[in-house]
PDB file of N, CA and C in Angstrom:
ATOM      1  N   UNK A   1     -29.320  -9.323 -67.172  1.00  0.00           N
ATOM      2  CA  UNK A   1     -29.328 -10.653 -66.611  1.00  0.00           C
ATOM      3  C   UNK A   1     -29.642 -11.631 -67.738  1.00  0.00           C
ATOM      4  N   UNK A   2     -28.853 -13.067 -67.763  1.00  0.00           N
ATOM      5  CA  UNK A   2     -29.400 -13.704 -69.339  1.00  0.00           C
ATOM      6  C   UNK A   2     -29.647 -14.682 -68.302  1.00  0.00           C
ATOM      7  N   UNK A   3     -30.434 -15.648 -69.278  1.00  0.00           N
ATOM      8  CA  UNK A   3     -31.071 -16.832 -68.626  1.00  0.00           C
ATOM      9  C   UNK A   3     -31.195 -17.886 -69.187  1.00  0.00           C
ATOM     10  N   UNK A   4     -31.076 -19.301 -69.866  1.00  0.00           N
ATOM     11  CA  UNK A   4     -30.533 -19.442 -68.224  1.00  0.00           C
ATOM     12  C   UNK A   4     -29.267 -19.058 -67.672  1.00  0.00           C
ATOM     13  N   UNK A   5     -29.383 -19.417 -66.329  1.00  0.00           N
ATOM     14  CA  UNK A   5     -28.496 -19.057 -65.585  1.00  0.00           C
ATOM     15  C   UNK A   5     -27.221 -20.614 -65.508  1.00  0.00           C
ATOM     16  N   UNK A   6     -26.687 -20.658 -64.697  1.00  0.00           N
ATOM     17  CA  UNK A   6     -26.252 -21.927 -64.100  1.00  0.00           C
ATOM     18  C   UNK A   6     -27.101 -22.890 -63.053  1.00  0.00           C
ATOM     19  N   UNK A   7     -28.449 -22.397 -63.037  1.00  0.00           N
ATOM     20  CA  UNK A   7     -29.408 -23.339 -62.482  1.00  0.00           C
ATOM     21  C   UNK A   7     -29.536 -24.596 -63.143  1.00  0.00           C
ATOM     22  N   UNK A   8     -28.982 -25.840 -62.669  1.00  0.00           N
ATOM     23  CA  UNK A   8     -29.242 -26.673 -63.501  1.00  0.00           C
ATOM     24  C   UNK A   8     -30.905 -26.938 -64.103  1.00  0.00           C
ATOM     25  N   UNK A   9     -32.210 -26.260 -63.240  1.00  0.00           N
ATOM     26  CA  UNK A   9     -33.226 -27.003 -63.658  1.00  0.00           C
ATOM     27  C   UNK A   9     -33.584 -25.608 -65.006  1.00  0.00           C
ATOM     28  N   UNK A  10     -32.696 -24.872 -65.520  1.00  0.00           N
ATOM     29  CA  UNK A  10     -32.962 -23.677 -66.478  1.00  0.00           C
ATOM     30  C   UNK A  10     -32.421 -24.176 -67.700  1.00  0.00           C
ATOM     31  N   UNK A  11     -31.231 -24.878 -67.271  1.00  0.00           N
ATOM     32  CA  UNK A  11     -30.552 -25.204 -68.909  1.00  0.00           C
ATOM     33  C   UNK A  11     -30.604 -25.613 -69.945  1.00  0.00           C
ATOM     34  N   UNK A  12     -31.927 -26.314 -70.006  1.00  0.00           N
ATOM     35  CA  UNK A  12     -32.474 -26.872 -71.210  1.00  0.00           C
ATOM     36  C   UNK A  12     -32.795 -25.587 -71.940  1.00  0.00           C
ATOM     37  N   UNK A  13     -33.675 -24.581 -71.022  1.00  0.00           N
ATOM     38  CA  UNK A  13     -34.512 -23.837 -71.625  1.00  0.00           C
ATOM     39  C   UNK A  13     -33.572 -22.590 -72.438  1.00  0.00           C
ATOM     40  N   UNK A  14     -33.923 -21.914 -73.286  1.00  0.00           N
ATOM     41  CA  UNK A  14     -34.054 -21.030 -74.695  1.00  0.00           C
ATOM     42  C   UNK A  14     -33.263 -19.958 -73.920  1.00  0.00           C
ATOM     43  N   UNK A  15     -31.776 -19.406 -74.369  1.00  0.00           N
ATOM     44  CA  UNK A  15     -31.334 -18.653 -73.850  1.00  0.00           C
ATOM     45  C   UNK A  15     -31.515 -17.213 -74.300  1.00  0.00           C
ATOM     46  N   UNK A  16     -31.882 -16.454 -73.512  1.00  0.00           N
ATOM     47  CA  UNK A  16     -32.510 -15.101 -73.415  1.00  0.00           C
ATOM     48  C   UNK A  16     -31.742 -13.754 -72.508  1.00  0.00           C
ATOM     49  N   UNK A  17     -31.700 -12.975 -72.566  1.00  0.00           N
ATOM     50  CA  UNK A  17     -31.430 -11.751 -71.968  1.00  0.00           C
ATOM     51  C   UNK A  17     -32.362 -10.763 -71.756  1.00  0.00           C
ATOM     52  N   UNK A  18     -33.008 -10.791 -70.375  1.00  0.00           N
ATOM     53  CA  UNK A  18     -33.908 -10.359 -69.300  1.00  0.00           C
ATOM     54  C   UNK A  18     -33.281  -8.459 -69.322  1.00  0.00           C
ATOM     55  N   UNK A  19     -33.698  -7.949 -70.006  1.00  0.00           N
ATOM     56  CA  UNK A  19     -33.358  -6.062 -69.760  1.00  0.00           C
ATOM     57  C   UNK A  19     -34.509  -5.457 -69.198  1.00  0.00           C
ATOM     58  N   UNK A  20     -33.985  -4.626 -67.905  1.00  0.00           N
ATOM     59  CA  UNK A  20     -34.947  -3.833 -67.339  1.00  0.00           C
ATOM     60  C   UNK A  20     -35.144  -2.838 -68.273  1.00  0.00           C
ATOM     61  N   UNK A  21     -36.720  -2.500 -67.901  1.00  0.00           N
ATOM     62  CA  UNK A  21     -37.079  -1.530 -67.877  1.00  0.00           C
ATOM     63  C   UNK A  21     -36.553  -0.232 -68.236  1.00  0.00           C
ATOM     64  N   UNK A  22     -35.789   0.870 -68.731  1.00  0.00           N
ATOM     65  CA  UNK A  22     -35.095   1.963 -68.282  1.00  0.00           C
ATOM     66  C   UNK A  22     -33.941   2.093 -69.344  1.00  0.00           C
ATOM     67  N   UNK A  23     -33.712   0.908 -69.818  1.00  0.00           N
ATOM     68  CA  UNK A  23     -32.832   0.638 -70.638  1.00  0.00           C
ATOM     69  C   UNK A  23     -32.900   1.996 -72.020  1.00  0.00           C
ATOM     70  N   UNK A  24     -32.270   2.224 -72.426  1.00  0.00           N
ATOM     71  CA  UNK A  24     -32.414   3.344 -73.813  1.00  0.00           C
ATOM     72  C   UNK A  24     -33.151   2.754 -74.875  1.00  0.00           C
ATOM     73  N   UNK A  25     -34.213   2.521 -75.669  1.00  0.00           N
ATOM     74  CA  UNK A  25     -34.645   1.992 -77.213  1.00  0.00           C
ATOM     75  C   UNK A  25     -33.353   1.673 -77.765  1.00  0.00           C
ATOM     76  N   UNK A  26     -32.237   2.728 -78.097  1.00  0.00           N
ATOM     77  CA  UNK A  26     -31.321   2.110 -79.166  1.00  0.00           C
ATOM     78  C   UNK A  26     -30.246   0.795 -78.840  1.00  0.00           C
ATOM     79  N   UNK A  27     -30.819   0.973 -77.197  1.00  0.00           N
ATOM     80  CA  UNK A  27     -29.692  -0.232 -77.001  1.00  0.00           C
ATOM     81  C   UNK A  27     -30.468  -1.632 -76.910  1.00  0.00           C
ATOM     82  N   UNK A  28     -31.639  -1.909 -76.457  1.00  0.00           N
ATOM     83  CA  UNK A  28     -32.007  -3.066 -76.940  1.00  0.00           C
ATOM     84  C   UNK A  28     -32.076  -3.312 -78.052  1.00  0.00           C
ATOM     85  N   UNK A  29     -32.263  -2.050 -79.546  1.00  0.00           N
ATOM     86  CA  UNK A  29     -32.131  -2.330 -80.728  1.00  0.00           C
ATOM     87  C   UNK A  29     -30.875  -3.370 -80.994  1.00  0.00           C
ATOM     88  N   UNK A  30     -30.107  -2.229 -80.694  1.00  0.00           N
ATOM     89  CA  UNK A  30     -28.577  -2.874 -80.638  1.00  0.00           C
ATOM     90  C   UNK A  30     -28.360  -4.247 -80.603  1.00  0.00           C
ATOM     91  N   UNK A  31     -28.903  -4.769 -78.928  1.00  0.00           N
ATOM     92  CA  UNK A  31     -28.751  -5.705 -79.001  1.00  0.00           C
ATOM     93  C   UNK A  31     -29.707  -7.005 -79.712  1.00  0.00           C
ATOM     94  N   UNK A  32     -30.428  -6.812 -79.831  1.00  0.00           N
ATOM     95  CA  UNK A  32     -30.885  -7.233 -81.008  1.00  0.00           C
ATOM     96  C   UNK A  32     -31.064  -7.594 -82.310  1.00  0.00           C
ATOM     97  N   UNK A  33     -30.221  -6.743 -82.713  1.00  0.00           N
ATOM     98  CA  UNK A  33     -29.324  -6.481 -84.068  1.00  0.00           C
ATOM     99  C   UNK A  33     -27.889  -7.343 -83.901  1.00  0.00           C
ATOM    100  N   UNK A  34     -27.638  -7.951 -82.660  1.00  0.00           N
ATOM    101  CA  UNK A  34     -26.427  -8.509 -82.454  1.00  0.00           C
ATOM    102  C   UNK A  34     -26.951 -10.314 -82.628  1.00  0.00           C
ATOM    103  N   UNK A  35     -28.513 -10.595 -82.718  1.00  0.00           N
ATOM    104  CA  UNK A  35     -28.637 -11.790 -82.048  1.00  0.00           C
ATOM    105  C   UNK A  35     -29.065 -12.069 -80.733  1.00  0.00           C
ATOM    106  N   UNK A  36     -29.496 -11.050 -80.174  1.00  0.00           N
ATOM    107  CA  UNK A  36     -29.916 -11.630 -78.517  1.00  0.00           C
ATOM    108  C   UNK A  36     -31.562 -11.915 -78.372  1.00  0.00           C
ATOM    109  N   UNK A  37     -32.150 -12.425 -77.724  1.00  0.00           N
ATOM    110  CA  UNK A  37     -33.620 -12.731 -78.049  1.00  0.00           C
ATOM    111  C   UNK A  37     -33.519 -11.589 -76.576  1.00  0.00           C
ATOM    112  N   UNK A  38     -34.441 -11.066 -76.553  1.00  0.00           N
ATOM    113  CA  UNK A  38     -34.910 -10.021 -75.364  1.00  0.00           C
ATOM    114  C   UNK A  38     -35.882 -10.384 -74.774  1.00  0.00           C
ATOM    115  N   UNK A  39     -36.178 -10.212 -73.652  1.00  0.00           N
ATOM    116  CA  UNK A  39     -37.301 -10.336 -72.544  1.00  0.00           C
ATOM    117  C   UNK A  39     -37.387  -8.785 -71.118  1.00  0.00           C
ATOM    118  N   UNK A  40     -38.704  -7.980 -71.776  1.00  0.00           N
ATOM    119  CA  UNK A  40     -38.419  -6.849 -71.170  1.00  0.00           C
ATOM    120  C   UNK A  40     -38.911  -6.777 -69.711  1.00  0.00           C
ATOM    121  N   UNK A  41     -38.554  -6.723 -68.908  1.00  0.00           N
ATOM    122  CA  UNK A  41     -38.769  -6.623 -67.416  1.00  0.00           C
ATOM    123  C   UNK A  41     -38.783  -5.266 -66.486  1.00  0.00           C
ATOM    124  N   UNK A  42     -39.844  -5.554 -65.829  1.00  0.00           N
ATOM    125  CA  UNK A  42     -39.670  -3.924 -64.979  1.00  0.00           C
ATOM    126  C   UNK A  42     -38.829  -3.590 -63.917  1.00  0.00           C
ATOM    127  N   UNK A  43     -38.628  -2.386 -64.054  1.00  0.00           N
ATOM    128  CA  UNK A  43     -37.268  -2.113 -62.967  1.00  0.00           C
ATOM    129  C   UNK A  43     -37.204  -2.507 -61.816  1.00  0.00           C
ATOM    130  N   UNK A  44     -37.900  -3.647 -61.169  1.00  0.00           N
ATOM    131  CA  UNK A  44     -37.716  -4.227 -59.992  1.00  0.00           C
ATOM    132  C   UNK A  44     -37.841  -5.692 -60.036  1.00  0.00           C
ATOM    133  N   UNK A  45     -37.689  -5.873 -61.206  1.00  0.00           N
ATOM    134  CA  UNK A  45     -38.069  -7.504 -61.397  1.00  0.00           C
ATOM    135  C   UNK A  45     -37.300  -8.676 -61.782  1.00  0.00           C
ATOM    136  N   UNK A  46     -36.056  -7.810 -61.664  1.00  0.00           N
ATOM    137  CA  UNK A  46     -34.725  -8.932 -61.760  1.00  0.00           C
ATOM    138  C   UNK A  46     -34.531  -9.818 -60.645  1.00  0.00           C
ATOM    139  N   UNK A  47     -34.797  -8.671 -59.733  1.00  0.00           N
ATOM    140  CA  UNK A  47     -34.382  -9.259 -58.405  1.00  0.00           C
ATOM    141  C   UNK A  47     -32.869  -9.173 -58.013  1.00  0.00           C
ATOM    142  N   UNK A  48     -32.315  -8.711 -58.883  1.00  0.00           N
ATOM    143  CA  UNK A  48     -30.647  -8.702 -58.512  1.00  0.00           C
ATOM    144  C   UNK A  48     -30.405  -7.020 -57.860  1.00  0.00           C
ATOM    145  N   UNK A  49     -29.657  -6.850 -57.541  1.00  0.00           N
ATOM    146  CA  UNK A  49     -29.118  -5.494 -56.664  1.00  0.00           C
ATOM    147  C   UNK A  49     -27.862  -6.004 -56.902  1.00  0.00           C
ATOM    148  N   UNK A  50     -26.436  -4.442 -56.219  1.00  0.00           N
ATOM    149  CA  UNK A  50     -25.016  -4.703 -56.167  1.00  0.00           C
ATOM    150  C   UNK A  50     -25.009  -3.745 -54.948  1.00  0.00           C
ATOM    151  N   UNK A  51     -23.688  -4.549 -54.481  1.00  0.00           N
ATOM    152  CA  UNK A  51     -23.344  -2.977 -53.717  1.00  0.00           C
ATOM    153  C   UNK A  51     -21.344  -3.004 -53.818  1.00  0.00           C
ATOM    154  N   UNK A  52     -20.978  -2.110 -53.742  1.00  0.00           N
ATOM    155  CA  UNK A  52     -19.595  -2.331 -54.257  1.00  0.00           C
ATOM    156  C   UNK A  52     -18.698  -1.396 -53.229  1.00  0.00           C
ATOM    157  N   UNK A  53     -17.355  -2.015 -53.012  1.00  0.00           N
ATOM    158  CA  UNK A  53     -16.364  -1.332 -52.288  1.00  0.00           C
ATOM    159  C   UNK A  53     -15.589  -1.305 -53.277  1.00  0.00           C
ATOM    160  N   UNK A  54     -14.830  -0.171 -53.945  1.00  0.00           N
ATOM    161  CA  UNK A  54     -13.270  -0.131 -53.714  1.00  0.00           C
ATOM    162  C   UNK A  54     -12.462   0.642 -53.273  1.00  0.00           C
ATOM    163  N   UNK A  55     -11.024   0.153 -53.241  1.00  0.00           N
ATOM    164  CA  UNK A  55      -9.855   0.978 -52.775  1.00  0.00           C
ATOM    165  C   UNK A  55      -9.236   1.470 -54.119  1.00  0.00           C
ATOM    166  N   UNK A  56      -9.371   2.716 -53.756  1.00  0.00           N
ATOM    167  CA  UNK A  56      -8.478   3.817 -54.723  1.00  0.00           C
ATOM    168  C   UNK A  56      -7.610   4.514 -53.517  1.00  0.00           C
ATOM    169  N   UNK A  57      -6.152   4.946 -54.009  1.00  0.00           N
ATOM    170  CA  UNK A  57      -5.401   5.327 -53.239  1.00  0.00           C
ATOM    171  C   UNK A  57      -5.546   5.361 -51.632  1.00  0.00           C
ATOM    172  N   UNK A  58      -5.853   3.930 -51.461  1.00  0.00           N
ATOM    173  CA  UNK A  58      -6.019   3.867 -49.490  1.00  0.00           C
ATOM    174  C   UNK A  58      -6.993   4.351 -49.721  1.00  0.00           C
ATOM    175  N   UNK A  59      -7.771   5.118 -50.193  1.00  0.00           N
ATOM    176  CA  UNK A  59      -9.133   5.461 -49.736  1.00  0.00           C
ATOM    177  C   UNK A  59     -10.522   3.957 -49.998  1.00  0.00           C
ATOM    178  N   UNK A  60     -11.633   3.505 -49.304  1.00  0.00           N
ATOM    179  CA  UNK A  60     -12.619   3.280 -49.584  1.00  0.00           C
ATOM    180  C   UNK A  60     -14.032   3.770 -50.140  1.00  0.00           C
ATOM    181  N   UNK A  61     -14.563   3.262 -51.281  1.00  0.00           N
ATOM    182  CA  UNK A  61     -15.192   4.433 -52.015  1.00  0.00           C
ATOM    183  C   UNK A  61     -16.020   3.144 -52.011  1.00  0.00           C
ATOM    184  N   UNK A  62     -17.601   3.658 -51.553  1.00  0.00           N
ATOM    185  CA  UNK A  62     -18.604   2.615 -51.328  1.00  0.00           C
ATOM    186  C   UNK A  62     -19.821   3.649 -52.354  1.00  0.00           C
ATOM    187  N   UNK A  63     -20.328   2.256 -52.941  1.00  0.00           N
ATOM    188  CA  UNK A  63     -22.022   1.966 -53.684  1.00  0.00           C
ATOM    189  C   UNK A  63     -22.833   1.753 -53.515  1.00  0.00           C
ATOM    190  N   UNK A  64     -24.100   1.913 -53.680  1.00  0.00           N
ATOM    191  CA  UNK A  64     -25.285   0.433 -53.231  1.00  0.00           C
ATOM    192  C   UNK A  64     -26.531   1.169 -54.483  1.00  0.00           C
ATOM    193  N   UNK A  65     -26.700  -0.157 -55.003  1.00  0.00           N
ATOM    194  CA  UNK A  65     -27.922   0.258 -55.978  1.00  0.00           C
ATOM    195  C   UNK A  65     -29.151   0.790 -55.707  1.00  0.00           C
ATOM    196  N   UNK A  66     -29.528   1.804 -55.653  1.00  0.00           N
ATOM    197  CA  UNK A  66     -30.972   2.282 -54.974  1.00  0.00           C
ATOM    198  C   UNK A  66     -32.047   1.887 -54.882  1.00  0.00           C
ATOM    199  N   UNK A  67     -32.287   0.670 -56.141  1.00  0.00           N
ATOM    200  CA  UNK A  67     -33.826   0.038 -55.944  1.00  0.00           C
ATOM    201  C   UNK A  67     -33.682  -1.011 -54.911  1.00  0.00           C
ATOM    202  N   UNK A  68     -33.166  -1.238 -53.966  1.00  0.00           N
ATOM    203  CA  UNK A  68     -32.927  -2.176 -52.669  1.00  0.00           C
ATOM    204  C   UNK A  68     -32.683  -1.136 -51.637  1.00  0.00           C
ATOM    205  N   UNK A  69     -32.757  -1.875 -50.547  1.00  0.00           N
ATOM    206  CA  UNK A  69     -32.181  -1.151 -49.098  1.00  0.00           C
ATOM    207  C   UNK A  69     -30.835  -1.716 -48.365  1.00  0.00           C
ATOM    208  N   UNK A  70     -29.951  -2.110 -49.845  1.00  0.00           N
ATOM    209  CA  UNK A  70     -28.467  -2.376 -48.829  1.00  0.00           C
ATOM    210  C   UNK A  70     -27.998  -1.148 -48.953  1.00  0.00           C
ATOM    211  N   UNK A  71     -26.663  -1.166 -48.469  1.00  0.00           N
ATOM    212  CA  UNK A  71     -25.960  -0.356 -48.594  1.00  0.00           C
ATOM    213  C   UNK A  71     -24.155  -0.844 -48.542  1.00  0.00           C
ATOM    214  N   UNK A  72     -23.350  -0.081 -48.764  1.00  0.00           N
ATOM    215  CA  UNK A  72     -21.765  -0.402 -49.049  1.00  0.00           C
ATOM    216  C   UNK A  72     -21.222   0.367 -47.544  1.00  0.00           C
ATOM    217  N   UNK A  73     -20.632  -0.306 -46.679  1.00  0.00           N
ATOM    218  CA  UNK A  73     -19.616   0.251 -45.714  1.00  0.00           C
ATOM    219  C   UNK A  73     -18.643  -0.107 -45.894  1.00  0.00           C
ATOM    220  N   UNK A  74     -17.462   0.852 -45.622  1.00  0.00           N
ATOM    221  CA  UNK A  74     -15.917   0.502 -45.324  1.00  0.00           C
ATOM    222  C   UNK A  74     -15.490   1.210 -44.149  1.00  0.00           C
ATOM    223  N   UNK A  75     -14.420   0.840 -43.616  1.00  0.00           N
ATOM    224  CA  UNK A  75     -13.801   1.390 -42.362  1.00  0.00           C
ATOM    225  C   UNK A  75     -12.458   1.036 -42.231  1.00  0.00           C
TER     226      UNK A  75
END
């Protein structure tokens, strides 16, 4: 998640990239090594979740990220 976001009252502020928790060492290195300022957050503290449908051959093939309680239906 980077920040700011498109909140207008964020945009002044210092743009950053928010990585959970869980992430591998070499890849925040990484990114870091690219230029990104980091801000480390714990695995529930984004606040964001997904849940995803798609269609592969007529079929529906459903997701839902586990640290939340949605879930993906198709029918």
């Amino acid at each position: 998640m980077s920040f700011p976001t498109t909140d207008p009252s964020t945009l002044p502020g210092r743009f950053e990239l928010r990585l959970e928790s869980g992430f591998p060492a070499p890849t925040a290195s990484e990114l870091t090594a690219r230029g990104h300022v980091l801000v480390e957050m714990t695995e529930m503290e984004s606040g964001g979740a997904t849940q995803a449908i798609q269609i592969r051959d007529g079929v529906l093939w459903g997701g839902s990220d586990p640290r939340t309680d949605g879930c993906a239906l198709g029918y």
